[in-house]
N, C-alpha and C. Protein backbone atom coordinates (compact mmCIF):
# COMPACT_ATOMS: atom_id res chain seq x y z
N UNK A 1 107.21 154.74 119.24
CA UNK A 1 106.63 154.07 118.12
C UNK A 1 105.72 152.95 118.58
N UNK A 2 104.76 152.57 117.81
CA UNK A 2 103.84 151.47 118.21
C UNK A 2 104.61 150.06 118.18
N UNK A 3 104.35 149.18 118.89
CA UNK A 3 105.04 148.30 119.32
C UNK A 3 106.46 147.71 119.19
N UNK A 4 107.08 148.90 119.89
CA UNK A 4 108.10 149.16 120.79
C UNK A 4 108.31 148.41 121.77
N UNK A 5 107.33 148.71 122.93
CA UNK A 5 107.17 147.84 123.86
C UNK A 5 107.24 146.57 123.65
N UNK A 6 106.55 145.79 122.71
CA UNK A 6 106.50 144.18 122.71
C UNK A 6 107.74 143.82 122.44
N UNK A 7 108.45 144.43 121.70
CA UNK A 7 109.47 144.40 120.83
C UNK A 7 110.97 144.54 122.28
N UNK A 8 110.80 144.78 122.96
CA UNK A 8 111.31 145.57 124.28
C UNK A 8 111.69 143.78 124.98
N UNK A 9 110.13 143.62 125.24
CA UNK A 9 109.69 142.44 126.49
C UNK A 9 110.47 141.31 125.56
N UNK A 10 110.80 140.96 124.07
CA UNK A 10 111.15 140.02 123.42
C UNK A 10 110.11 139.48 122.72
N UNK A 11 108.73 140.18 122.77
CA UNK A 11 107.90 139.44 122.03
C UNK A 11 107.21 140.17 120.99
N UNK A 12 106.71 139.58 119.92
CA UNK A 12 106.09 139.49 118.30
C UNK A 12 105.37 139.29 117.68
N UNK A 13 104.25 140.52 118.53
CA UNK A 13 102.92 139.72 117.73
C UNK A 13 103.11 139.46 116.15
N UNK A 14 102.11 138.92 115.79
CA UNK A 14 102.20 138.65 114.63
C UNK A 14 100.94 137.93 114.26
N UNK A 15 100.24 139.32 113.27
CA UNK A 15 98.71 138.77 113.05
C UNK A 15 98.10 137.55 112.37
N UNK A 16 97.25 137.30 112.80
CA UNK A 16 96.81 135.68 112.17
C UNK A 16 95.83 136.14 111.00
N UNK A 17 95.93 135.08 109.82
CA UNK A 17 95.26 136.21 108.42
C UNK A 17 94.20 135.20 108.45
N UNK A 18 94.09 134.02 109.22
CA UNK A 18 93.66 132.87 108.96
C UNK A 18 92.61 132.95 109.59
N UNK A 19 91.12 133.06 108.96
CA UNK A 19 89.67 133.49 110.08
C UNK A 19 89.36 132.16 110.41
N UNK A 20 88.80 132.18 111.15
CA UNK A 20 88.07 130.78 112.21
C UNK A 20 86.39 131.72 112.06
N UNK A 21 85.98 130.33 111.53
CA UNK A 21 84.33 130.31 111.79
C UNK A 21 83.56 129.55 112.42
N UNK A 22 82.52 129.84 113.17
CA UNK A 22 81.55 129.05 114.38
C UNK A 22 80.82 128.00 113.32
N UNK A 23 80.53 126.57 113.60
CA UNK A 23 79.75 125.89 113.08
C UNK A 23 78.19 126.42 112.66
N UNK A 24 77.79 127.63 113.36
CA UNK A 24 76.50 128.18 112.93
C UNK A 24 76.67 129.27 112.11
N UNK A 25 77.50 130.04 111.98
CA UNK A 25 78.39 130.77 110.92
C UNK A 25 78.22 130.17 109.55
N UNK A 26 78.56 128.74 109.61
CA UNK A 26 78.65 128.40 108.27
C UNK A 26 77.75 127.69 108.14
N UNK A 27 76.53 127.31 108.59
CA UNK A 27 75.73 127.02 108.59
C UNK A 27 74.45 127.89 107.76
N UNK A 28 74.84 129.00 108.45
CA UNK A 28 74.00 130.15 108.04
C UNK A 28 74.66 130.56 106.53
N UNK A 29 75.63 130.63 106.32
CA UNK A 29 76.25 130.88 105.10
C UNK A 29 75.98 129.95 103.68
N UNK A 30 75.95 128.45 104.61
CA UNK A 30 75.54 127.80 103.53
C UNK A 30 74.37 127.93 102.94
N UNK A 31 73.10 128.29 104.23
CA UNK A 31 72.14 127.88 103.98
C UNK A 31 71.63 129.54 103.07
N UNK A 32 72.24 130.37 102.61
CA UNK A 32 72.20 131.13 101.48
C UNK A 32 72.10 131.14 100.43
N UNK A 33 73.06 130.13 99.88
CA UNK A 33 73.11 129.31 98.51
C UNK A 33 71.81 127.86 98.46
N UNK A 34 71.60 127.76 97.46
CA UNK A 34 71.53 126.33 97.07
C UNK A 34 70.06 126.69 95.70
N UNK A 35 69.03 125.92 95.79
CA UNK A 35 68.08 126.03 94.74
C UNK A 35 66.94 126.47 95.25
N UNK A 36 67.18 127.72 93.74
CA UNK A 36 66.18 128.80 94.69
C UNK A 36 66.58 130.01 95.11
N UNK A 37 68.19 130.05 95.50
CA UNK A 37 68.60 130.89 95.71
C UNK A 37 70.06 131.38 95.49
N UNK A 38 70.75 132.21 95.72
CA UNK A 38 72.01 132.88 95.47
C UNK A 38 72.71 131.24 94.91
N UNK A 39 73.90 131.99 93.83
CA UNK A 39 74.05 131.07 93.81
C UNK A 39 75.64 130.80 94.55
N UNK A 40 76.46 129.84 94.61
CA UNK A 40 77.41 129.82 95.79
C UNK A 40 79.01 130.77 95.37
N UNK A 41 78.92 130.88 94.00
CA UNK A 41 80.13 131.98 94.00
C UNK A 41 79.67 133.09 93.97
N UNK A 42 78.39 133.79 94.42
CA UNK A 42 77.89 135.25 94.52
C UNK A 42 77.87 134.92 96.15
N UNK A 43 77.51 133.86 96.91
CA UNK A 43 77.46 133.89 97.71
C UNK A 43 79.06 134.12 98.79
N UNK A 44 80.04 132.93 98.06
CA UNK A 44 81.43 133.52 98.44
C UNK A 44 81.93 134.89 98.52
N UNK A 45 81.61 135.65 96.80
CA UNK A 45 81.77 136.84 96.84
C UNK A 45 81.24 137.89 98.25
N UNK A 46 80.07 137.67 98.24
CA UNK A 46 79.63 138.00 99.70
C UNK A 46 80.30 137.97 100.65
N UNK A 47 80.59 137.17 101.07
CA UNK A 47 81.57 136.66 102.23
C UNK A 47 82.73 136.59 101.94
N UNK A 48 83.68 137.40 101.08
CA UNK A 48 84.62 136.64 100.71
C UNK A 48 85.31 135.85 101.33
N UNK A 49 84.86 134.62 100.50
CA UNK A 49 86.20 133.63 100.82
C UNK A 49 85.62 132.78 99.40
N UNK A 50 86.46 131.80 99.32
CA UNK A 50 86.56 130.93 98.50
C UNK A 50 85.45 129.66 98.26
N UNK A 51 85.23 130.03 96.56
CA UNK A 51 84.21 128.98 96.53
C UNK A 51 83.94 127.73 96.86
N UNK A 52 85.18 127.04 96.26
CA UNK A 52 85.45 126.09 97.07
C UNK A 52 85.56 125.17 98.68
N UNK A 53 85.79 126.14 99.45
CA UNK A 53 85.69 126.36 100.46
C UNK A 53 84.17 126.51 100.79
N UNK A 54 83.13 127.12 100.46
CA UNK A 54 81.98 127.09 100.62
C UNK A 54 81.48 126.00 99.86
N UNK A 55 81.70 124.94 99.08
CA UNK A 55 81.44 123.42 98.57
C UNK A 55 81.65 122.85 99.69
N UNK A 56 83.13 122.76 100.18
CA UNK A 56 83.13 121.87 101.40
C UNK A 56 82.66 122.09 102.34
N UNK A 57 81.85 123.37 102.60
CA UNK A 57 81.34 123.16 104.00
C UNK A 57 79.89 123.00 103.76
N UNK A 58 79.51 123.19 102.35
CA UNK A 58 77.93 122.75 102.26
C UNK A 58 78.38 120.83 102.26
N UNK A 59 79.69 120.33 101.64
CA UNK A 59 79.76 118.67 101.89
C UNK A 59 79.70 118.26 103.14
N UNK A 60 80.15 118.85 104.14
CA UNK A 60 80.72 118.72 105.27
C UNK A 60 79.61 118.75 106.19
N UNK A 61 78.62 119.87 106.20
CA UNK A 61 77.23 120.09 106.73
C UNK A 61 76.68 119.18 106.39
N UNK A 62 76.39 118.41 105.19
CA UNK A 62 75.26 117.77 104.74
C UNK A 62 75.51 116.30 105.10
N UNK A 63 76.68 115.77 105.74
CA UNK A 63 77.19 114.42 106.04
C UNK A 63 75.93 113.90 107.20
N UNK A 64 75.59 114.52 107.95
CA UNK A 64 74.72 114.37 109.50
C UNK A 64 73.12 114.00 108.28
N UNK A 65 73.11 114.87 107.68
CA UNK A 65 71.91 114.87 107.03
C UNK A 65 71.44 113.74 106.11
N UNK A 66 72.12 112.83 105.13
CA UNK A 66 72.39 112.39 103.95
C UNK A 66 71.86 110.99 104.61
N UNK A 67 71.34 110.30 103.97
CA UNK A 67 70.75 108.86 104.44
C UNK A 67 72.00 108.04 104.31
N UNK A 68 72.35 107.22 105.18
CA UNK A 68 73.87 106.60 104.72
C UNK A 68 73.35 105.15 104.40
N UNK A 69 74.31 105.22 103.81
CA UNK A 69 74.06 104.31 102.11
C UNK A 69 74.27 103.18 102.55
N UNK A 70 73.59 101.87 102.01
CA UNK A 70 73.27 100.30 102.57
C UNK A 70 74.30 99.87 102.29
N UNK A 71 75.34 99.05 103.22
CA UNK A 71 76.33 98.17 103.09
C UNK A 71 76.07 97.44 102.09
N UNK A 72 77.35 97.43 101.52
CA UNK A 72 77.03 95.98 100.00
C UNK A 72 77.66 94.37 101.46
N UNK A 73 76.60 93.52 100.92
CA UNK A 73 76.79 92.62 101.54
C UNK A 73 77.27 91.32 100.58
N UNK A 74 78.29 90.56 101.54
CA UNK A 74 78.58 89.87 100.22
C UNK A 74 77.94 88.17 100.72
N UNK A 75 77.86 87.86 99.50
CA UNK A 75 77.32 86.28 99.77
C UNK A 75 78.08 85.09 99.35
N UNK A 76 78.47 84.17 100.51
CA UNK A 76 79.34 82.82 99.89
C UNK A 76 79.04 81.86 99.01
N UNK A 77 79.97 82.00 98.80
CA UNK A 77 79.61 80.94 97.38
C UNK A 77 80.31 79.60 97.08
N UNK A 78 80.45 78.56 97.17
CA UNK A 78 81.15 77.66 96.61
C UNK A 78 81.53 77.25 95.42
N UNK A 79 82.92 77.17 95.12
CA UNK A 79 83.16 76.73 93.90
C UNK A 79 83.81 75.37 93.80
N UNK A 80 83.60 74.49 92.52
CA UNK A 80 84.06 73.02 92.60
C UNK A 80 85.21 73.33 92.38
N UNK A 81 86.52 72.35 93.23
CA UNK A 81 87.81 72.39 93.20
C UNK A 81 87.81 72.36 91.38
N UNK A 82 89.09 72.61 91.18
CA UNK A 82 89.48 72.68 89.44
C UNK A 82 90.13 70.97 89.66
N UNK A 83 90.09 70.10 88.44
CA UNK A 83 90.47 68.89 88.13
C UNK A 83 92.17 68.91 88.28
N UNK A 84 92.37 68.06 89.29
CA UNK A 84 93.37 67.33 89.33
C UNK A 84 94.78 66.42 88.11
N UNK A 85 95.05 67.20 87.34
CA UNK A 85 95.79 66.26 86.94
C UNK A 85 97.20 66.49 86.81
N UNK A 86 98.35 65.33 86.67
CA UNK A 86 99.53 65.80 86.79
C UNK A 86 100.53 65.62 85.51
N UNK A 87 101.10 66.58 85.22
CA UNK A 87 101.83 66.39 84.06
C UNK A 87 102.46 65.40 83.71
N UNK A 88 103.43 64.63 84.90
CA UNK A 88 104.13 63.42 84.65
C UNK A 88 103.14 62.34 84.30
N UNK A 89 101.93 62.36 84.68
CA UNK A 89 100.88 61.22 84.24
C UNK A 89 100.57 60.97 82.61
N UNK A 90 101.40 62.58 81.69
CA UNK A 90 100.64 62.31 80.81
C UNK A 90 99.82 62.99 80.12
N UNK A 91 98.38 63.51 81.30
CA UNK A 91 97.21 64.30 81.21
C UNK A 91 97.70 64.83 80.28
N UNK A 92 96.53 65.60 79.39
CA UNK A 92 96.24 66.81 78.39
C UNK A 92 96.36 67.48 79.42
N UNK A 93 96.91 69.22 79.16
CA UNK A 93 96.19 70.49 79.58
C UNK A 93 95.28 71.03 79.11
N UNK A 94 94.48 71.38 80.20
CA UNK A 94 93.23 71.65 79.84
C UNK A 94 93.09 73.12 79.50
N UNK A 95 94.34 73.94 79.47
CA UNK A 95 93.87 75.28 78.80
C UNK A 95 94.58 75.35 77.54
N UNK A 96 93.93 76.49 76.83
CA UNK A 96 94.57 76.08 75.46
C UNK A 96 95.30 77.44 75.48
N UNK A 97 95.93 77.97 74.64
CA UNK A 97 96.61 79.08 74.06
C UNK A 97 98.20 78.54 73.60
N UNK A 98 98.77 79.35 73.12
CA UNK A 98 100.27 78.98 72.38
C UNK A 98 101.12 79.21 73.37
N UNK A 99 102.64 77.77 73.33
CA UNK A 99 103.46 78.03 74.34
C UNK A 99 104.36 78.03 73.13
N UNK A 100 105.79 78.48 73.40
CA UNK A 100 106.57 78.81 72.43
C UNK A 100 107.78 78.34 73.65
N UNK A 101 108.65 77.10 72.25
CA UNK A 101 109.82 76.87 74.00
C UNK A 101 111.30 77.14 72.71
N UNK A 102 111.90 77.88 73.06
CA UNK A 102 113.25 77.44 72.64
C UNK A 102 114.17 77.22 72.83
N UNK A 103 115.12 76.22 72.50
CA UNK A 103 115.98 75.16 72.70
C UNK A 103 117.04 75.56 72.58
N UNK A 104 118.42 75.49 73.38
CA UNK A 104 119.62 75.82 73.56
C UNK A 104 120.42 75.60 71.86
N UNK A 105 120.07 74.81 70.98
CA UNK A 105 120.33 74.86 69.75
C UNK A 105 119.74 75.82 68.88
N UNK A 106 118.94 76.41 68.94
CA UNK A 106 118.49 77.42 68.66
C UNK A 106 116.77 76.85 67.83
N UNK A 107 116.68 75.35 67.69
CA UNK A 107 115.06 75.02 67.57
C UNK A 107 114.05 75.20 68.50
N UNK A 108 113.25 75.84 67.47
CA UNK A 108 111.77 76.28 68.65
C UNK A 108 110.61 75.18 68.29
N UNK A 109 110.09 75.16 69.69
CA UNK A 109 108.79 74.45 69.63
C UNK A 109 107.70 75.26 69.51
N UNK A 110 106.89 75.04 68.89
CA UNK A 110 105.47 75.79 69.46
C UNK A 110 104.58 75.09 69.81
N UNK A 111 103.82 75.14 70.29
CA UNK A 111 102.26 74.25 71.05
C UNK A 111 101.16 74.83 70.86
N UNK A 112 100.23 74.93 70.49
CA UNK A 112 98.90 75.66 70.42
C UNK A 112 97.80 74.17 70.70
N UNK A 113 97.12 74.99 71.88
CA UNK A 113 96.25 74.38 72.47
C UNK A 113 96.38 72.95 73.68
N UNK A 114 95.56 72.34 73.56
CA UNK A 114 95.70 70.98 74.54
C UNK A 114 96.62 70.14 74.10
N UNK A 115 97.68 69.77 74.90
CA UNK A 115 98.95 69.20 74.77
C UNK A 115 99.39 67.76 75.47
N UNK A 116 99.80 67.07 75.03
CA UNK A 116 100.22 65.90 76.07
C UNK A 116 101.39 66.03 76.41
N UNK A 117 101.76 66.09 78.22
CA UNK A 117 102.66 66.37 78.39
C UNK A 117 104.18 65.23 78.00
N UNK A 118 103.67 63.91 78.00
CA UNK A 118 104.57 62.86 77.63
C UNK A 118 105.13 63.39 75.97
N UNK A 119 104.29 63.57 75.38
CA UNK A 119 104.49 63.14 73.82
C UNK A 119 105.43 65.07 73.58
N UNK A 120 104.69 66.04 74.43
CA UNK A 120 105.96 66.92 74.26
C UNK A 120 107.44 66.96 74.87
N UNK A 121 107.41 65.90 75.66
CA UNK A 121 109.14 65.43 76.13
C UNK A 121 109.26 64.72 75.03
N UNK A 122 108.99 64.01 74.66
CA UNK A 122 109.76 63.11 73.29
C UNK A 122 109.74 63.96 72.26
N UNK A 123 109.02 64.91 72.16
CA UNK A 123 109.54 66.14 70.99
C UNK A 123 110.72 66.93 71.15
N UNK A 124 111.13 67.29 72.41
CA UNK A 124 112.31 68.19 73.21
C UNK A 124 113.18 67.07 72.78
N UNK A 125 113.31 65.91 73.41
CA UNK A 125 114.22 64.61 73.84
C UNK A 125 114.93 64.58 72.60
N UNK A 126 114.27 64.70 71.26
CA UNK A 126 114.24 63.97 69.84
C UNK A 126 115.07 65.46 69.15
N UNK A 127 114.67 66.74 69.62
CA UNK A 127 115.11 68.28 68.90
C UNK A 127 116.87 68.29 69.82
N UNK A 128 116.82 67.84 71.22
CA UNK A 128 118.06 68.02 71.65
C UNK A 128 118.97 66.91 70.94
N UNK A 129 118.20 66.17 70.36
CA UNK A 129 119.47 64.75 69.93
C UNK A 129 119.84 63.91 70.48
N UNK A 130 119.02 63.67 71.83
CA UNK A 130 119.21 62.48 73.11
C UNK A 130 118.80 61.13 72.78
């Protein structure tokens, strides 16, 4: 019987389904398709293999070719530090939106907008009963 022998020595071939193509192979293949001509899934059909597969090797070919694209460059910039101030001083905050605090008694505060931080401890101080 046909391979008997290999089978004998301990060994198995075992065919490879997987084709290997020369860089001018697909070169030539690509250069079949494009505008103007075949288009690339008549061209796969041709050759069968997969269309896809013939996308990536027209992407893949065309990398050497393609003008490569201008670095984005970035430029420094300075920005003024943000204002200094500290809550225990007092200061307003300077951003606005709603804070919502609630209190172990179950009273809520709300705040909307620029706040003094002193005058909202004496609101807490005054809701806890201190």
């Amino acid at each position: 019987m046909s391979g008997d022998s290999a089978e004998a020595d301990g060994f198995v071939v075992v065919a490879d389904t997987r084709r290997r193509w020369t860089r001018a192979e697909k070169q030539a293949i690509v250069a079949e398709c494009g505008p103007g001509k075949a288009s690339v899934s008549a061209t796969a059909r041709k050759h069968n293999i997969s269309a896809n597969l013939l996308f990536r090797w027209r992407s893949d070919l065309e990398v050497g070719r393609r003008k490569p694209r201008a670095r984005p460059e970035f430029m420094p910039i300075a920005l003024p530090a943000p204002p200094v101030a500290s809550a225990a001083e007092g200061a307003p905050c300077g951003r606005s939106g709603v804070i919502e605090i609630e209190l172990v008694g179950g009273q809520r505060v709300r705040i909307d907008g620029a706040v003094d931080a002193a005058t909202l401890r004496r609101v807490i101080e005054v809701l806890e009963g201190r």
